[in-house]
Protein backbone atom coordinates (compact mmCIF):
# COMPACT_ATOMS: atom_id res chain seq x y z
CA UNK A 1 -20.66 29.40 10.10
CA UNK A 2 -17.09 31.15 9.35
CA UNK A 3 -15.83 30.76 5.83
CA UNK A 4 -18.77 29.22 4.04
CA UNK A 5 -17.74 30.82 0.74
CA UNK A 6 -14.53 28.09 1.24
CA UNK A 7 -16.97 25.33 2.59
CA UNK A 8 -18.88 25.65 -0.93
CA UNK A 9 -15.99 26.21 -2.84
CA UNK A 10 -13.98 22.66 -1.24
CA UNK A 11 -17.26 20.70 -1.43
CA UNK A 12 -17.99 21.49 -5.26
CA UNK A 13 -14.74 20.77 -6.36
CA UNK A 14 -15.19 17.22 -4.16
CA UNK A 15 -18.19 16.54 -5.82
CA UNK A 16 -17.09 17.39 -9.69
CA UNK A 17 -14.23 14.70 -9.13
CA UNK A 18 -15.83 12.47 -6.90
CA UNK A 19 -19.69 12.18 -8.03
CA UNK A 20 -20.92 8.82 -9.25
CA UNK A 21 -22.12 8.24 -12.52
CA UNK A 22 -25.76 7.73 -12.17
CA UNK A 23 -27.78 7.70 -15.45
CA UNK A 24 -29.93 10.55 -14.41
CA UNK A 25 -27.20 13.00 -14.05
CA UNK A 26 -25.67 11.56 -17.36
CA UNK A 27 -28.08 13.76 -19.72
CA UNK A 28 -30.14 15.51 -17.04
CA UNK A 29 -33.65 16.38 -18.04
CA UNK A 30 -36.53 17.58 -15.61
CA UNK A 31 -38.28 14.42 -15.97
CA UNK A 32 -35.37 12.25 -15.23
CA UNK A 33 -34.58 14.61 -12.06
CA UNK A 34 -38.57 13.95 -10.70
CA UNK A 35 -38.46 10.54 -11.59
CA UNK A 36 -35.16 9.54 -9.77
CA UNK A 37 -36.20 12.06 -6.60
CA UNK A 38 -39.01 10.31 -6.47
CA UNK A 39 -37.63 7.06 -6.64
CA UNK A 40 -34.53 8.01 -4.12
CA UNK A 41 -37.44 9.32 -1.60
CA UNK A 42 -37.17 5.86 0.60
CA UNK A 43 -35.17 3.92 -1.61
CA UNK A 44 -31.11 3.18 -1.86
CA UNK A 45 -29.21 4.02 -4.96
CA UNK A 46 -28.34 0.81 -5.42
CA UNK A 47 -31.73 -0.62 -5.62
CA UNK A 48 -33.39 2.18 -7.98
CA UNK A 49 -30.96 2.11 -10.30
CA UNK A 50 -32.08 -0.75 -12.72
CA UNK A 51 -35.89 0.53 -12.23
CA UNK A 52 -35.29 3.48 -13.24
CA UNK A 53 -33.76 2.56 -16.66
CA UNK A 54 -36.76 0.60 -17.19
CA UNK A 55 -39.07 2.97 -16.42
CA UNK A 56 -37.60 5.28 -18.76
CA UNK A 57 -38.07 2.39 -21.49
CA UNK A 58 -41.74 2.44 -21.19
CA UNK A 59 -42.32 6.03 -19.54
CA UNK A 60 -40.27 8.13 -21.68
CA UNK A 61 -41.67 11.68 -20.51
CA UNK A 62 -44.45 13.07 -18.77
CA UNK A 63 -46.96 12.57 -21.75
CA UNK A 64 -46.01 8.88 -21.89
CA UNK A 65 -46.39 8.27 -17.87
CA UNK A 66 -49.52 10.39 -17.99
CA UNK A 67 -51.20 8.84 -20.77
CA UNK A 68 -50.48 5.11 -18.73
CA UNK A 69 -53.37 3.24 -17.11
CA UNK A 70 -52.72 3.50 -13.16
CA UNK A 71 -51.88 -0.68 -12.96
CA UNK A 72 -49.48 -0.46 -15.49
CA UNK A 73 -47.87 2.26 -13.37
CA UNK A 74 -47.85 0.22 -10.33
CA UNK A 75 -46.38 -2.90 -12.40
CA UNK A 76 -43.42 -0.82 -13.18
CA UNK A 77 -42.98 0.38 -9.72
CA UNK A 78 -42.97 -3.21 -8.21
CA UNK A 79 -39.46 -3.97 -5.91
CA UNK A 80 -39.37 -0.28 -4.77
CA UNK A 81 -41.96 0.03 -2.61
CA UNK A 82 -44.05 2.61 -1.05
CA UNK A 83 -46.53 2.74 -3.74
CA UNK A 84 -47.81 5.92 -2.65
CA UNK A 85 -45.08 7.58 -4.38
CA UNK A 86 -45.59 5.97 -8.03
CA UNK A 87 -49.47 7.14 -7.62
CA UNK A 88 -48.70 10.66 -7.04
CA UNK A 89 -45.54 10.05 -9.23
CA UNK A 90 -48.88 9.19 -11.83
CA UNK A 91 -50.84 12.42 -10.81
CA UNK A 92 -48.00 14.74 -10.80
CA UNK A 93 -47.13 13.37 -14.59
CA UNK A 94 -51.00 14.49 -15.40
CA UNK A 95 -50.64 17.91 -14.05
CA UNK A 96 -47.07 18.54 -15.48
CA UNK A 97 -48.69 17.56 -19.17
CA UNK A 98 -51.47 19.97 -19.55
CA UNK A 99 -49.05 22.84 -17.67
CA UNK A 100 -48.27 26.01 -19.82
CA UNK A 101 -45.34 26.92 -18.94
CA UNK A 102 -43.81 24.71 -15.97
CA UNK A 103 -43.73 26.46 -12.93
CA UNK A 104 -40.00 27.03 -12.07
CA UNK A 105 -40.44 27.91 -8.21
CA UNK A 106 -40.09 25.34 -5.21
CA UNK A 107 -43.63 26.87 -3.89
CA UNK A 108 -45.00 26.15 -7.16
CA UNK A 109 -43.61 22.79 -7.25
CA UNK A 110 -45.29 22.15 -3.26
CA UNK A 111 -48.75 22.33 -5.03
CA UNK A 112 -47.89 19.18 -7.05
CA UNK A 113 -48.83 15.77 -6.08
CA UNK A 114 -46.27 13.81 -3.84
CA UNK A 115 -43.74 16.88 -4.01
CA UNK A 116 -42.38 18.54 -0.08
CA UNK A 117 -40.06 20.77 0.93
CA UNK A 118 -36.90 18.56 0.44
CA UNK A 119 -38.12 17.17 -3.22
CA UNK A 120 -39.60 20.71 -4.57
CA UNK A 121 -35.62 22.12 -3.38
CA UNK A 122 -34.14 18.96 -5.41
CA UNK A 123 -36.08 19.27 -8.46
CA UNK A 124 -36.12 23.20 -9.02
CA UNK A 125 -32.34 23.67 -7.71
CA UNK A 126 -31.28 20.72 -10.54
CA UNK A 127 -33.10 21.47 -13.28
CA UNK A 128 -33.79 25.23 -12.87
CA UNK A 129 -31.08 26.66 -10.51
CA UNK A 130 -33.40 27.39 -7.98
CA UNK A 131 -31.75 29.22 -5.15
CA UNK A 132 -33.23 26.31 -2.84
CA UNK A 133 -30.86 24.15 -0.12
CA UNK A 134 -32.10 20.96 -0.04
CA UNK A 135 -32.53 18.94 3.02
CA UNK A 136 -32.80 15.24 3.53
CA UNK A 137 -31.49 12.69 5.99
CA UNK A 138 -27.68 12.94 4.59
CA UNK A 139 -27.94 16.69 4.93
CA UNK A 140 -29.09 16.15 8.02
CA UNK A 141 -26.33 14.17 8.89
CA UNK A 142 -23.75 16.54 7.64
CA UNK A 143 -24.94 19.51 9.34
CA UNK A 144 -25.34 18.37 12.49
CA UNK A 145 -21.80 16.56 12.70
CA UNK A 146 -20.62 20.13 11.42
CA UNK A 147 -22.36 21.83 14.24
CA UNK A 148 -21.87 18.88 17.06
CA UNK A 149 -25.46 19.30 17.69
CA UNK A 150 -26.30 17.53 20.80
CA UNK A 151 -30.21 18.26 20.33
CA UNK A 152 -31.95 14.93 20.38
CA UNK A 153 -35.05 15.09 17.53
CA UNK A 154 -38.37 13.57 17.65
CA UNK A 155 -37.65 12.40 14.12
CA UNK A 156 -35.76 13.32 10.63
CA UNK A 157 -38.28 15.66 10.14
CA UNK A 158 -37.77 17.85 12.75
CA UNK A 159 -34.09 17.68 12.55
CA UNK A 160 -34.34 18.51 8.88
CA UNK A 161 -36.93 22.04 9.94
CA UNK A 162 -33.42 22.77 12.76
CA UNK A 163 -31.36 22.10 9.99
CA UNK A 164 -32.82 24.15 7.49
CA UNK A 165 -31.37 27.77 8.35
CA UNK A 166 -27.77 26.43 8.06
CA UNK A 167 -28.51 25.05 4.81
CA UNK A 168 -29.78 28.07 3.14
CA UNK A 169 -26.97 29.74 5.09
CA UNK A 170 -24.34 27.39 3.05
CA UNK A 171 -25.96 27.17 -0.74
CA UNK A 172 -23.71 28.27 -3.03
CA UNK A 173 -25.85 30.63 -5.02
CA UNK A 174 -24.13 30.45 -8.25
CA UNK A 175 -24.36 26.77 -8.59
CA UNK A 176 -27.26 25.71 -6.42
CA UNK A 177 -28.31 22.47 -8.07
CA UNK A 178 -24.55 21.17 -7.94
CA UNK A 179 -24.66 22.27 -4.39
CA UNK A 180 -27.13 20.48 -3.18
CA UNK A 181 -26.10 16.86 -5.19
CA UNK A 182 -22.60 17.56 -3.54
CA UNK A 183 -24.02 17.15 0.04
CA UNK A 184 -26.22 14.51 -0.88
CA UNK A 185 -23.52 12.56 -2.47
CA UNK A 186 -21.31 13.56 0.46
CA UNK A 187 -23.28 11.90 2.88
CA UNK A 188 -24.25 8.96 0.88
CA UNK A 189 -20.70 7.80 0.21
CA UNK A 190 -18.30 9.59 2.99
CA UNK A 191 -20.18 11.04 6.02
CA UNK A 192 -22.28 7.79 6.22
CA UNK A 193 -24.34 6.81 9.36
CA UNK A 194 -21.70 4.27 10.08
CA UNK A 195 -18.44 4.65 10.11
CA UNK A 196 -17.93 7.75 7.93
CA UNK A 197 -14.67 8.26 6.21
CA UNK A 198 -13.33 11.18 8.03
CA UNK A 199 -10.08 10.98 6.46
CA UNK A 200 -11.55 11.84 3.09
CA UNK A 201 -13.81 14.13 3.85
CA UNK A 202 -13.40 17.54 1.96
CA UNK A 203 -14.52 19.47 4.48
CA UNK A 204 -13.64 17.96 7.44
CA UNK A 205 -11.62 20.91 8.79
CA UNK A 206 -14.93 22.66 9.62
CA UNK A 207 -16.93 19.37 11.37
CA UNK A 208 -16.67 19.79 14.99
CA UNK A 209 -17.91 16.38 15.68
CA UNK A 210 -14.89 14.77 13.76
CA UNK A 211 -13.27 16.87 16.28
CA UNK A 212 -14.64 15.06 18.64
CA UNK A 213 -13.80 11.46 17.50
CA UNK A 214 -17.36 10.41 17.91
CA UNK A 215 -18.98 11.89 14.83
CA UNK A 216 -21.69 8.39 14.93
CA UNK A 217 -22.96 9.77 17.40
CA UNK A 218 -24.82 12.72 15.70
CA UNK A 219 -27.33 13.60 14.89
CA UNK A 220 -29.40 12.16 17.51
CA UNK A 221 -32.60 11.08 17.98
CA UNK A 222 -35.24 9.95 20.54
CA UNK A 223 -34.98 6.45 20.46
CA UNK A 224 -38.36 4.58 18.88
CA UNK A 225 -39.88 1.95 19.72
CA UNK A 226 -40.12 -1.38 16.87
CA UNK A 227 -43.48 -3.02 16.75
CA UNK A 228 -43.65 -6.52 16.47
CA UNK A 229 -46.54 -7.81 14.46
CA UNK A 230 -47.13 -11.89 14.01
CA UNK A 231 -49.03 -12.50 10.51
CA UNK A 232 -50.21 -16.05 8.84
CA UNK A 233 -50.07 -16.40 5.32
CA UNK A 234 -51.88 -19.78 3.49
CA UNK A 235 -50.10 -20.52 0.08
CA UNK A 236 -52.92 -22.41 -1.99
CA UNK A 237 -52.79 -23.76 -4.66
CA UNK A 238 -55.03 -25.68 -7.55
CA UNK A 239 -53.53 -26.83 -10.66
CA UNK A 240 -51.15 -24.12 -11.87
CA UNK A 241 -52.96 -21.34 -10.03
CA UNK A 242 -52.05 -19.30 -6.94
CA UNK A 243 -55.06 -17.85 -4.03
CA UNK A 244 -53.81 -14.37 -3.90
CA UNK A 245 -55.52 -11.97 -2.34
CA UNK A 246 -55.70 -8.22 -3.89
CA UNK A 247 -56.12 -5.04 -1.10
CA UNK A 248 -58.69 -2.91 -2.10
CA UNK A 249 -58.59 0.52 -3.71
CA UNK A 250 -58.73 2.54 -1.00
CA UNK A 251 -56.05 0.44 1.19
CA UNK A 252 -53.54 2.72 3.08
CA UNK A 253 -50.70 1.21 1.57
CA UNK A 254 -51.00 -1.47 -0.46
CA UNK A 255 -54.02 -0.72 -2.70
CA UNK A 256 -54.67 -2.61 -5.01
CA UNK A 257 -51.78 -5.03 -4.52
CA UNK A 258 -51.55 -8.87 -4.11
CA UNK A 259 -50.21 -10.72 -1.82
CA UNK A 260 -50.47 -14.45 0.15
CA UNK A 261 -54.21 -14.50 1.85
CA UNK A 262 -54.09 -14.72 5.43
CA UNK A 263 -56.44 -16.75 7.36
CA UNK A 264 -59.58 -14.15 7.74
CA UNK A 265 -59.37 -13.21 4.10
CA UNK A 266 -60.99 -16.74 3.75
CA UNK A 267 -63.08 -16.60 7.07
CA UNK A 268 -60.60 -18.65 9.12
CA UNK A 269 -59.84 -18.15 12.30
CA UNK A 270 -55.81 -17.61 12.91
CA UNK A 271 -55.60 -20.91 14.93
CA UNK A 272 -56.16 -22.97 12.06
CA UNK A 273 -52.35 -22.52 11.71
CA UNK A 274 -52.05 -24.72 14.00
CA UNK A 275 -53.56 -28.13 12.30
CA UNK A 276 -51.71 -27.56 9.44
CA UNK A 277 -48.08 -29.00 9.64
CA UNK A 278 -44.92 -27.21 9.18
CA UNK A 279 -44.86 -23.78 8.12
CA UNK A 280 -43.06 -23.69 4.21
CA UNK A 281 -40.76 -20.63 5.15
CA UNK A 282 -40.70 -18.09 7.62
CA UNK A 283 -40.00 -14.70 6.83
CA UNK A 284 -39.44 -11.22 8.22
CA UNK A 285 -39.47 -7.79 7.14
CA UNK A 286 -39.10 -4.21 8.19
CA UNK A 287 -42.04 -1.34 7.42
CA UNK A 288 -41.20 1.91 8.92
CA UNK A 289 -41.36 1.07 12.78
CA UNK A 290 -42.82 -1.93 12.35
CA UNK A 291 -40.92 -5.97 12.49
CA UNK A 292 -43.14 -7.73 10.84
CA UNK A 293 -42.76 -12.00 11.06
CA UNK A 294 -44.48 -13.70 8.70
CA UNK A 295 -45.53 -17.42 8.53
CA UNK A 296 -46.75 -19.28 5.43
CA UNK A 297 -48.45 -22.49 5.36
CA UNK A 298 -49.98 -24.88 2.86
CA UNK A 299 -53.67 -25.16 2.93
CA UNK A 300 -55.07 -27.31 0.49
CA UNK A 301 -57.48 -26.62 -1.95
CA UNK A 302 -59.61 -29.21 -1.25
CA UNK A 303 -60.59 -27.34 2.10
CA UNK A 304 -61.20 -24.06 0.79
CA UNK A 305 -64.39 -22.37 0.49
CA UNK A 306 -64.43 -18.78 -1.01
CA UNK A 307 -66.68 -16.18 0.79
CA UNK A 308 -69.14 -15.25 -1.49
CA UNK A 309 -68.18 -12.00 -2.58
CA UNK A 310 -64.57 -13.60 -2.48
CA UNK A 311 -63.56 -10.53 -0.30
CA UNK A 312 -60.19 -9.70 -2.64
CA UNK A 313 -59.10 -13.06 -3.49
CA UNK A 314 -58.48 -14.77 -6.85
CA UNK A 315 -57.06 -17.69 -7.98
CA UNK A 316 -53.98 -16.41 -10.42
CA UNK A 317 -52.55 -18.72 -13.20
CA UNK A 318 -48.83 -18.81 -13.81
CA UNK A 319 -49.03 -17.36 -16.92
CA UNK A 320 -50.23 -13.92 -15.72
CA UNK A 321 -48.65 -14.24 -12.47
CA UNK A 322 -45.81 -12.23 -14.16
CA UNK A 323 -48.13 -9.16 -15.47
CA UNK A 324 -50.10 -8.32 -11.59
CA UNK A 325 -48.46 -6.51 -9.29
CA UNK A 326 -47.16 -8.12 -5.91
CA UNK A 327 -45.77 -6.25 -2.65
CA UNK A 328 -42.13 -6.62 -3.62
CA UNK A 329 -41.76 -9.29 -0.72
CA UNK A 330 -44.15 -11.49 -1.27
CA UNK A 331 -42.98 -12.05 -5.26
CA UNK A 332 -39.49 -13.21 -3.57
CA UNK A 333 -41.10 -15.52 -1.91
CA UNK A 334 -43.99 -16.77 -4.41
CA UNK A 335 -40.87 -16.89 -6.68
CA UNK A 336 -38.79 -19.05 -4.11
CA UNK A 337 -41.93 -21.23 -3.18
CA UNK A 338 -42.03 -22.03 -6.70
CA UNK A 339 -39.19 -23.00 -7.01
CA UNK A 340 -39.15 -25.16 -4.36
CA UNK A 341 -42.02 -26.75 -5.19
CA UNK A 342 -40.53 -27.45 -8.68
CA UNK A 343 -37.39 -28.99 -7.51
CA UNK A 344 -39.45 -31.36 -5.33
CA UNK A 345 -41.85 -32.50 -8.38
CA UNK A 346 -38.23 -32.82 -10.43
């Protein structure tokens, strides 16, 4: 690229006015910079924010969040999803603890739990001026719009491997961590996937897609296809207690979770759906490719008979209904069920 010493220079000075105030960057620490990359891995802003204030209250530092029993972990974690990343968040916080000194490198970093190319860049640029470029999807975004890259990509992590030269090419050495926040925050809140904001753009004079007047349509990518998957859920209930039913430990992604049973978690067939009235809500959501539609039922108690080795499920009072951890979903809607069914009894 010509002129990336003005490129760096323009895009810092954006980013020193511009930058939001986001309680991790108010008194940066190398905790609060994992903690929040790990958090912003598949999560917006928006939504980490008040977690991560409360996982500060209880999870101070590494000692604190390594000295935690795993399920209190997971607890805190509930509403961001992708539990994965509070596990290794878990492990990492072990390793960091007994580590004499910290390692300082992003290849060092790589060996941790949880921690890639993108997040080992983040934290070592941030908190020790790594000379690292960090590349995620609104890097991505940036770089290709800058380069009108017509190159369609399997997926974002192939486009962030193409992408990767230019942004080592384009780090301002001096000020690496700053750097790399800039163009983060750049195409968070002005070179968006829709509809950027051309017009106040700091370095707009150098994107050849703006040029273009189609900058939406980079980068580009081979179209996936979306699964649809059809799932029942039974909501059952006896006295104050819930049927939930918990995944077990070694689960993909939901270990050790609970959510709504569905039919064969009690040894029915799916059809028995069909014999019991209305559904109580229908409700959809969205897991990486996957549309997932999901129906919930009442099934009375009465009926129920619990396999034997009660295959995950357990009846949960309302009292500690508050203290498990639910998929962030389904505690919307046990929450909203309940409330339903309260306003009915009322």
């Amino acid at each position: 690229m010509n002129r990336p010493a003005e490129f760096r220079r323009l895009i810092l000075a954006w980013y020193r006015k511009h930058q939001r105030r986001l309680p991790w960057r108010e008194n940066p620490s190398l905790y609060q910079t994992v903690v929040s990359e790990f958090m912003l891995q598949q999560t917006q802003v928006k939504t980490a924010l008040g977690h991560f204030e409360r996982w500060l209250e209880r999870f101070p530092d590494f000692d604190a969040l390594a000295e935690a029993p795993e399920a209190e972990v997971l607890k805190h974690w509930e509403g961001l999803g992708y539990y994965n990343r509070a596990r290794n968040l878990h492990r990492l916080a072990k390793a960091v603890a007994v580590m004499d000194p910290i390692p300082r490198t992003p290849e060092a970093w790589q060996s941790l739990p949880g921690v890639g190319p993108y997040t080992s860049a983040a934290i070592t640029s941030i908190a020790f001026g790594a000379r690292a470029a960090c590349v995620d999807g609104n890097v991505v975004r940036i770089l290709s719009r800058i380069q009108a890259d017509d190159t369609q990509y399997r997926d974002s992590t192939a486009a962030a491997a193409a992408c990767a030269s230019l942004a080592e090419e384009l780090l301002d050495p001096d000020n690496p961590g700053d750097h790399n926040q800039a163009m983060m925050e750049l195409g968070a809140t002005v070179c968006s996937r829709r509809r950027p904001l051309c017009a106040a753009c700091p370095v707009v004079t150098f994107c050849r897609a703006a040029e273009t007047g189609n900058p939406e349509a980079f980068p580009r990518f081979v179209s996936k296809k979306i699964e649809k998957q059809e799932v029942t859920r039974l909501w059952c209930r006896r006295g104050d207690s819930l049927l939930l039913y918990k995944s077990a430990a070694g689960s993909r992604r939901l270990a050790e979770l609970y959510e709504l049973p569905q039919p064969a978690h009690l040894g029915l067939p799916n059809a028995i759906s069909e014999g019991l009235g209305p559904p109580l809500a229908r409700k959809v959501r969205h897991i990486t490719r996957f549309r997932i539609s999901e129906t919930i039922y009442a099934y009375p108690a009465k009926h129920l008979k619990l396999p034997a080795n009660k295959n995950g499920l357990e009846w949960v009072s309302g009292e500690r209904l508050d203290r498990i951890t639910l998929s962030g979903p389904h505690r919307r809607w046990v929450r909203e069920l309940l409330a339903e069914e309260g306003s009915a009894a009322r």
